[in-house]
C-alpha atoms as a PDB file:
ATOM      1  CA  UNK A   1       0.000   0.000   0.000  1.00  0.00           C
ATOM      2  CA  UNK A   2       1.653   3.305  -0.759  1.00  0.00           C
ATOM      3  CA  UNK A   3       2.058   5.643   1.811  1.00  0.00           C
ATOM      4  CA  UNK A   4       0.036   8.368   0.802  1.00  0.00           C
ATOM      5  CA  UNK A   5      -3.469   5.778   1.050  1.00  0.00           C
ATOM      6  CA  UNK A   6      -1.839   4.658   4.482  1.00  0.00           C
ATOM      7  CA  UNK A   7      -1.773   8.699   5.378  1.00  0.00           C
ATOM      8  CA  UNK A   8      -5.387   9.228   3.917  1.00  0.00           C
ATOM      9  CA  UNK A   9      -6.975   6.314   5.367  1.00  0.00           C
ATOM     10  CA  UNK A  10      -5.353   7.421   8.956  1.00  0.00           C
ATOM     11  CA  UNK A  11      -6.541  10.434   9.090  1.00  0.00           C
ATOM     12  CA  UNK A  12      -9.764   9.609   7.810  1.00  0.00           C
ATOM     13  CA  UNK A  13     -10.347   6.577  10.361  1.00  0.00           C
ATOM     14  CA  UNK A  14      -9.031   9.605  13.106  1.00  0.00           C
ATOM     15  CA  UNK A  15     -11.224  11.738  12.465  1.00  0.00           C
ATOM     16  CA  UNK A  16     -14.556   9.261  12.220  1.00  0.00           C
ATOM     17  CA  UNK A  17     -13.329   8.459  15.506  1.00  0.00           C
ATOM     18  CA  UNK A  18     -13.775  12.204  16.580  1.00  0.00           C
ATOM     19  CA  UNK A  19     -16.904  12.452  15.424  1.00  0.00           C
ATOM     20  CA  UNK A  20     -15.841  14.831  12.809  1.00  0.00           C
ATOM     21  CA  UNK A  21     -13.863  17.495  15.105  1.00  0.00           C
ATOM     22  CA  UNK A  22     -11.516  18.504  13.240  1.00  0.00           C
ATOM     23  CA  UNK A  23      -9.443  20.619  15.853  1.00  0.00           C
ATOM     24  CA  UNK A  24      -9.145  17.470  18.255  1.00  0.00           C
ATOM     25  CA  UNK A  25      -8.318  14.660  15.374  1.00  0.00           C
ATOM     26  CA  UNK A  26      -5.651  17.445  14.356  1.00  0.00           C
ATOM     27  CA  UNK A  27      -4.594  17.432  18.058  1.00  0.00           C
ATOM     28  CA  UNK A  28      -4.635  13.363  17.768  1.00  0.00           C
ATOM     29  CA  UNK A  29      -2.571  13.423  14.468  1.00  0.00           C
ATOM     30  CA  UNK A  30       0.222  15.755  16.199  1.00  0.00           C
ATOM     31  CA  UNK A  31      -0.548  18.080  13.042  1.00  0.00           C
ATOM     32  CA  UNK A  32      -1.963  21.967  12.998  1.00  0.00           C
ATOM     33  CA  UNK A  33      -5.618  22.193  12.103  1.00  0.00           C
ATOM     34  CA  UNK A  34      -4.271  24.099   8.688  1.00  0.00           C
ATOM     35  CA  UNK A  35      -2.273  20.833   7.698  1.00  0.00           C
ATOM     36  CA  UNK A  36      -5.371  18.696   8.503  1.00  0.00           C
ATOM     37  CA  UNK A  37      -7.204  21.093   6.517  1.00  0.00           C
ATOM     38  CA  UNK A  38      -4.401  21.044   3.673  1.00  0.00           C
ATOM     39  CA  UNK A  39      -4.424  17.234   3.730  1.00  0.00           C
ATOM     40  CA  UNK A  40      -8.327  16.975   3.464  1.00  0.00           C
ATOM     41  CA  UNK A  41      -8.657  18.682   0.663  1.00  0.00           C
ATOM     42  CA  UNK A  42      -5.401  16.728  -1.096  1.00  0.00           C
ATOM     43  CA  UNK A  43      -7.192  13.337  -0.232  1.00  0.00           C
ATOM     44  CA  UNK A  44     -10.263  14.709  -1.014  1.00  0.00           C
ATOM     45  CA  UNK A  45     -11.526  13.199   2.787  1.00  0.00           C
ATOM     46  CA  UNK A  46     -15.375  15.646   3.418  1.00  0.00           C
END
């Protein structure tokens, strides 16, 4: 699996387990809220 799908699927599982907070899965990740941002809209992750 490349590591880009490994990344998406991460933070996508991270923040379903959130409930869709963005600010705490960002938290979670160790990333700021813009990068989470940056890297939803890369992986195309709603």
């Amino acid at each position: 699996m490349p590591m880009a799908e490994v990344e998406r699927t991460h933070i996508a599982g991270t923040l379903r387990m959130m409930g869709g907070n963005r600010e705490k899965a960002a938290k979670l990740l160790g990333m700021g809220l813009r990068t989470l941002y940056r890297k939803l809209n890369q992986y195309g992750i709603r």
